[in-house]
C-alpha atoms as a PDB file:
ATOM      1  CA  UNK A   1     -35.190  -6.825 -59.310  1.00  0.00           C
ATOM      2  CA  UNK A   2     -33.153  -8.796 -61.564  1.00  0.00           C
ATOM      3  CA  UNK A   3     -30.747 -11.688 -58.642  1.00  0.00           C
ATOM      4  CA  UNK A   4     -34.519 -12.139 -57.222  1.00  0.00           C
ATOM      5  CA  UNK A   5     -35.047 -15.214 -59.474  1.00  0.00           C
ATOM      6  CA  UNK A   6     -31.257 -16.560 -59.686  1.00  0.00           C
ATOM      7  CA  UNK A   7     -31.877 -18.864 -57.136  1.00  0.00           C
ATOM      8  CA  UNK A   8     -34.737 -20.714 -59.460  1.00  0.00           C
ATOM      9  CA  UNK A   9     -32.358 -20.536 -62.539  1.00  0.00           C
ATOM     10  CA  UNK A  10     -30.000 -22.791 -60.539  1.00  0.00           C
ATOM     11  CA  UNK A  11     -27.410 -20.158 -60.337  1.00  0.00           C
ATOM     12  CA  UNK A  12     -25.548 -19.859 -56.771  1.00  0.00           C
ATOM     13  CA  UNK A  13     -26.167 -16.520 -54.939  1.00  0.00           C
ATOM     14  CA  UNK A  14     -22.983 -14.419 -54.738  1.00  0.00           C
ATOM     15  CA  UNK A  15     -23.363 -14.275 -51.184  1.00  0.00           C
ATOM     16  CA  UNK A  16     -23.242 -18.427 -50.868  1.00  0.00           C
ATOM     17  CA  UNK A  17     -20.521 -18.325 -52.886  1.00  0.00           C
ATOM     18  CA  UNK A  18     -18.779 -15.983 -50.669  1.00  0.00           C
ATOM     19  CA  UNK A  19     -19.047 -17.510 -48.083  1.00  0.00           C
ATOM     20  CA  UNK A  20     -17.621 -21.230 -49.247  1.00  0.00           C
ATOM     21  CA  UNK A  21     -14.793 -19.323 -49.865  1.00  0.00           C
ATOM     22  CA  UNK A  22     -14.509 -17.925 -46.511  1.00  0.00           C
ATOM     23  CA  UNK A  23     -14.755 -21.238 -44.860  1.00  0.00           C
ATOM     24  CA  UNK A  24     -12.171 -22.724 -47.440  1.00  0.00           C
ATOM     25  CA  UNK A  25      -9.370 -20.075 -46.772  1.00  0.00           C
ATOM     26  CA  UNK A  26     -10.274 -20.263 -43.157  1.00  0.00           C
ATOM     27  CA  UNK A  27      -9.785 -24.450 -43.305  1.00  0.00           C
ATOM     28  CA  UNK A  28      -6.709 -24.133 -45.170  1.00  0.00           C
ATOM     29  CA  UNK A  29      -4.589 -20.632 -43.927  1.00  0.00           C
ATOM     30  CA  UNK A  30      -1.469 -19.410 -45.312  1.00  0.00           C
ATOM     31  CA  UNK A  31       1.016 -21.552 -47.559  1.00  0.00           C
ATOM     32  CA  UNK A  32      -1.574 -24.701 -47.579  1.00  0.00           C
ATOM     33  CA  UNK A  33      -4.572 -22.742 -48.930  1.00  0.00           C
ATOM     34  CA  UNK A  34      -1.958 -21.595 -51.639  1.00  0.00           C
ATOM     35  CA  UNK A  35      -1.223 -25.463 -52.390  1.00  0.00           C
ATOM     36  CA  UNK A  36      -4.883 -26.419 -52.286  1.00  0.00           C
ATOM     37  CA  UNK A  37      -5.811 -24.339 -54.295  1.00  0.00           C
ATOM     38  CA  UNK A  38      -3.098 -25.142 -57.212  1.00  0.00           C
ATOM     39  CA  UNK A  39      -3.438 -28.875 -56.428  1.00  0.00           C
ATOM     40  CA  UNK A  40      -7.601 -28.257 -57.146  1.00  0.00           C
ATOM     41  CA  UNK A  41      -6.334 -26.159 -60.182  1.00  0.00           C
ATOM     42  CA  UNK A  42      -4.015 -29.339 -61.323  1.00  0.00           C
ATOM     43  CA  UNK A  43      -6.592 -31.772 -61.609  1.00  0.00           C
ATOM     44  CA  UNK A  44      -9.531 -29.860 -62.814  1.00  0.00           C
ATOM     45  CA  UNK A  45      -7.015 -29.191 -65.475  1.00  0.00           C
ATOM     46  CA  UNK A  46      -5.852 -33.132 -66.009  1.00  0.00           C
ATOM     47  CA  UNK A  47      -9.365 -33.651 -65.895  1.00  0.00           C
ATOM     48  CA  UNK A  48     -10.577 -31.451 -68.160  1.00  0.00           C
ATOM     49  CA  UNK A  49      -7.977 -32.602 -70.916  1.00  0.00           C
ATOM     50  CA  UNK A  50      -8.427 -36.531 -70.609  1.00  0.00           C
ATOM     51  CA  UNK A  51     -12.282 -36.542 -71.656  1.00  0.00           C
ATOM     52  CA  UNK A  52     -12.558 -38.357 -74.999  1.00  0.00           C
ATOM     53  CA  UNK A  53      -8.989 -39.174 -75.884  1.00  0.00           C
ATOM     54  CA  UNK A  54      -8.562 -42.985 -76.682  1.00  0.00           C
ATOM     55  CA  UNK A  55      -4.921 -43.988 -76.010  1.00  0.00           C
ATOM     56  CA  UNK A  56      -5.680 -47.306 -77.974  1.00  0.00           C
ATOM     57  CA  UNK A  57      -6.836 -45.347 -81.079  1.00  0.00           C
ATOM     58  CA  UNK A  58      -3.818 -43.139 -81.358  1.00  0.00           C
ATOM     59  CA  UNK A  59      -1.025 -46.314 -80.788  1.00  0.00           C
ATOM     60  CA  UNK A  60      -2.729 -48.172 -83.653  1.00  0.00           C
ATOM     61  CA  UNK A  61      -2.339 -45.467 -85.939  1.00  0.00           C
ATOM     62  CA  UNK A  62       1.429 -45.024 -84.506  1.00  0.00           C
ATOM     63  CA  UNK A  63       2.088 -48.246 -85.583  1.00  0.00           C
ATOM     64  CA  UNK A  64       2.988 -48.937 -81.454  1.00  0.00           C
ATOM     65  CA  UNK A  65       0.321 -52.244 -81.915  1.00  0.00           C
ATOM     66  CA  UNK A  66       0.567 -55.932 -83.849  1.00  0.00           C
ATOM     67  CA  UNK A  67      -0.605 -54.905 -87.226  1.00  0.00           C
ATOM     68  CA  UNK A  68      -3.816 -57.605 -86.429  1.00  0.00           C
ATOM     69  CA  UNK A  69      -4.641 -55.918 -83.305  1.00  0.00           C
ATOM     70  CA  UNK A  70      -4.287 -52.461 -84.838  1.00  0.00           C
ATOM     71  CA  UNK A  71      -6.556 -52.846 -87.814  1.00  0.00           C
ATOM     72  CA  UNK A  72      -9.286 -54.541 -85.215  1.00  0.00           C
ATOM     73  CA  UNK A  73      -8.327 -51.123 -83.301  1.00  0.00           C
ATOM     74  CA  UNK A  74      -8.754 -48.714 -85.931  1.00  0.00           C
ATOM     75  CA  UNK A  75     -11.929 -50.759 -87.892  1.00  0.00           C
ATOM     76  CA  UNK A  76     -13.988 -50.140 -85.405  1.00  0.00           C
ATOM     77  CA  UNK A  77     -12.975 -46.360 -84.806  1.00  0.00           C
ATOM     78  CA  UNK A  78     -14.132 -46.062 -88.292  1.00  0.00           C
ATOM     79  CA  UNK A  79     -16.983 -47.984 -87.533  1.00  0.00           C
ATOM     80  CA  UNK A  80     -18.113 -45.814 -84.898  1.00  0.00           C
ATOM     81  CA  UNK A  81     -18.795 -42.958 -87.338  1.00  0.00           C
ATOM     82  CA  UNK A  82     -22.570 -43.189 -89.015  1.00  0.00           C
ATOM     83  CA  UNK A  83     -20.851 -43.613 -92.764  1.00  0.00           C
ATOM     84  CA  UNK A  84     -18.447 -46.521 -91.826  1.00  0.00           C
ATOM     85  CA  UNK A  85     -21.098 -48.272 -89.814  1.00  0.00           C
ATOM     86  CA  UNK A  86     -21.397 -51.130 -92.527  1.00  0.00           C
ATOM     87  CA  UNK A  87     -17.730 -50.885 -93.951  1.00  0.00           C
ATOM     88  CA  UNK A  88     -15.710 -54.328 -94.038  1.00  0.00           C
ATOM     89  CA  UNK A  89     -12.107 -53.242 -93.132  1.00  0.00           C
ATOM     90  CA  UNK A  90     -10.718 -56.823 -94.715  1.00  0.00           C
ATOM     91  CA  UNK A  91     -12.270 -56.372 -98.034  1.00  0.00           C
ATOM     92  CA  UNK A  92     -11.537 -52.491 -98.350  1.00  0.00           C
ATOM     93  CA  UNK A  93      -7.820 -53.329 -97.652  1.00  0.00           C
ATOM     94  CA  UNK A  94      -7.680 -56.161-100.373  1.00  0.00           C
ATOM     95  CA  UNK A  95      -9.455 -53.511-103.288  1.00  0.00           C
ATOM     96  CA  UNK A  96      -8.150 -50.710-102.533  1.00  0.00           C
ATOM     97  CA  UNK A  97      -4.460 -51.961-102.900  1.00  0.00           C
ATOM     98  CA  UNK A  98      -4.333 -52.209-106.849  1.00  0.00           C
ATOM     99  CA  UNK A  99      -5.186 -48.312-106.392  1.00  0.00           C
ATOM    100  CA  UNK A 100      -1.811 -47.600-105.098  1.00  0.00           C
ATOM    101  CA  UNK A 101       1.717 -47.857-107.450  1.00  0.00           C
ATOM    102  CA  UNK A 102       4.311 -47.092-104.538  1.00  0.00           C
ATOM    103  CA  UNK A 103       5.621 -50.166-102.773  1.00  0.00           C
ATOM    104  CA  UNK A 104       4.460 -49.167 -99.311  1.00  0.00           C
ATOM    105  CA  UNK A 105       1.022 -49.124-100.252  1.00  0.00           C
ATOM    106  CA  UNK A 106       0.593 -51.566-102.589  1.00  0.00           C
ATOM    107  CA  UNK A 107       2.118 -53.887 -99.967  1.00  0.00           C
ATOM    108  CA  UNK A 108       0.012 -52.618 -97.406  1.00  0.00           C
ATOM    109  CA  UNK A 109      -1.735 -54.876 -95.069  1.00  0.00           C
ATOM    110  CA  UNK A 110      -2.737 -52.144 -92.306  1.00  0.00           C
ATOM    111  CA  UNK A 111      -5.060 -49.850 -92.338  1.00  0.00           C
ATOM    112  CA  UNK A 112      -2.591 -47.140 -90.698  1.00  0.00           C
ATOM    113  CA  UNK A 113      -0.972 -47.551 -94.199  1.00  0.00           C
ATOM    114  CA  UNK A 114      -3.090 -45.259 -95.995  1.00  0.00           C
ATOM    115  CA  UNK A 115      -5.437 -43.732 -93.241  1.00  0.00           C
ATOM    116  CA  UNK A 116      -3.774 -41.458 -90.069  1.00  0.00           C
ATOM    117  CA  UNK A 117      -5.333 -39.352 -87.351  1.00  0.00           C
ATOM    118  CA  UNK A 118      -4.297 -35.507 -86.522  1.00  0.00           C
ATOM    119  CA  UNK A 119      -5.003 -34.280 -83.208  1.00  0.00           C
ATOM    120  CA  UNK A 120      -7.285 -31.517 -82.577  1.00  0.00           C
ATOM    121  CA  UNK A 121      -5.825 -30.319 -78.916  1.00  0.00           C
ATOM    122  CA  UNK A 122      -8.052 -27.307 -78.671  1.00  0.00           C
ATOM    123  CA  UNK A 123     -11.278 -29.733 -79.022  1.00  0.00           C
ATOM    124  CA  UNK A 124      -9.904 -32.730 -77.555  1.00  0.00           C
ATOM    125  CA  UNK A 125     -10.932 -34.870 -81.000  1.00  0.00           C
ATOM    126  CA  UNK A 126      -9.446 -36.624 -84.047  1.00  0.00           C
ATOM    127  CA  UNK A 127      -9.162 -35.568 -87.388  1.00  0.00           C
ATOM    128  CA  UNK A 128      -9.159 -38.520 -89.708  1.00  0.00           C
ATOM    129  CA  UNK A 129      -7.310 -38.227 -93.112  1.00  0.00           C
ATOM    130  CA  UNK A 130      -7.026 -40.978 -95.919  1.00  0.00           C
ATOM    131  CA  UNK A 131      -3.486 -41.214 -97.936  1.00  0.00           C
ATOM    132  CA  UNK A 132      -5.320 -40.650-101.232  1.00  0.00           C
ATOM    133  CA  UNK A 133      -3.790 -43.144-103.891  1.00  0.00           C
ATOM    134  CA  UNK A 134      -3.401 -39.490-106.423  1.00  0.00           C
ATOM    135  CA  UNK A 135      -1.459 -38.354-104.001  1.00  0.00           C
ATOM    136  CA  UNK A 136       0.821 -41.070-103.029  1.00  0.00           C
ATOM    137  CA  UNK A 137       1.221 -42.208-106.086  1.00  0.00           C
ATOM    138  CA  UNK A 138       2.850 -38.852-107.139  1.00  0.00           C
ATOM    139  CA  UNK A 139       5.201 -39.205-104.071  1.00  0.00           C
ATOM    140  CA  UNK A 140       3.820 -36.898-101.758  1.00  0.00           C
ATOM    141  CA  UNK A 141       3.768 -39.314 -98.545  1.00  0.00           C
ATOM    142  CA  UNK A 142       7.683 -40.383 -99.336  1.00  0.00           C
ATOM    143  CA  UNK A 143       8.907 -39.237 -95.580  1.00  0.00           C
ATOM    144  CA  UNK A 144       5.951 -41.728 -94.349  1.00  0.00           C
ATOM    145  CA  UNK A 145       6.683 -44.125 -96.753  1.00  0.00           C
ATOM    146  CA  UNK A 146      11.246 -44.046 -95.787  1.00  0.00           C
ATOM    147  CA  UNK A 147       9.502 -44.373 -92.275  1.00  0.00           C
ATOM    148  CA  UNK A 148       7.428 -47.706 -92.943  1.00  0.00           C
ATOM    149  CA  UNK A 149      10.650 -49.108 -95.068  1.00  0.00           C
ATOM    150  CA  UNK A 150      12.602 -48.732 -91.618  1.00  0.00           C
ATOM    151  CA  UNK A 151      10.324 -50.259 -89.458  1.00  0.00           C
ATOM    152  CA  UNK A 152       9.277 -53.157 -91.775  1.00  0.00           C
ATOM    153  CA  UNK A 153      13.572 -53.917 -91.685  1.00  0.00           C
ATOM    154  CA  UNK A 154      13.910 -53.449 -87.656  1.00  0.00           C
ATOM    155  CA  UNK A 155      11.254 -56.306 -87.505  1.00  0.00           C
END
């Protein structure tokens, strides 16, 4: 009554399933089925993990790209999302300087300076965050900011 109409719902029949896996063990017997088999399991996994995540995205915010490239990198990430599609990266930079008090920021000429990215493993997607100028002004991003001091020295 009810696996009568599985075949029309695009579902497999258990016995069609069955029997792929018969002819699969029977291809591949003993310790090679056992390495198929993980080797299929390995990259359905890579697979499944390196859907959306843009390499490019996450060095700019790193800091691993030229600070021109970066901001080119990271502009249009913002711009990809429907309330940043009209935003003008070089003239946010330029206002939203005299916001800041701490040297880092004031200074800043990146985008990376006051905007990051967190991960989201589980989903595969970015979180972006802003460095609110409240917030660094009372000293909260000081690790960040001893970080951007080194780098700016080492060139």
């Amino acid at each position: 009554m009810f696996g009568q109409g599985r075949a029309r719902l695009g579902m497999a029949p258990v016995n069609t399933v069955k029997e792929f896996m018969h002819h699969f063990r029977k291809a591949f017997s003993g310790k090679t089925y056992g390495f198929v088999t993980q080797g299929f399991l390995a990259v359905l996994f890579l697979v499944s993990f390196s859907g959306c995540s843009n390499i490019e995205v996450e060095k700019a915010f790193k800091g691993d790209l030229r600070p021109g490239k970066a901001n080119k990198v990271i502009g249009e990430y913002c711009q990809s999302c429907h309330i940043h599609k009209y935003f003008d990266p070089p003239l946010h930079v330029s206002k939203v300087r005299s916001l800041y008090n701490r040297p880092v920021f004031k200074r800043a000429r990146e985008c990376r300076s006051c905007h990051y990215i967190e991960k989201n493993w589980m989903h595969n997607q970015h979180e972006r965050k802003t460095r609110m100028p409240k917030d660094a002004n009372r000293g909260k991003f000081r690790k960040f900011e001893k970080e951007e001091l080194s780098r700016k020295r080492r060139g």
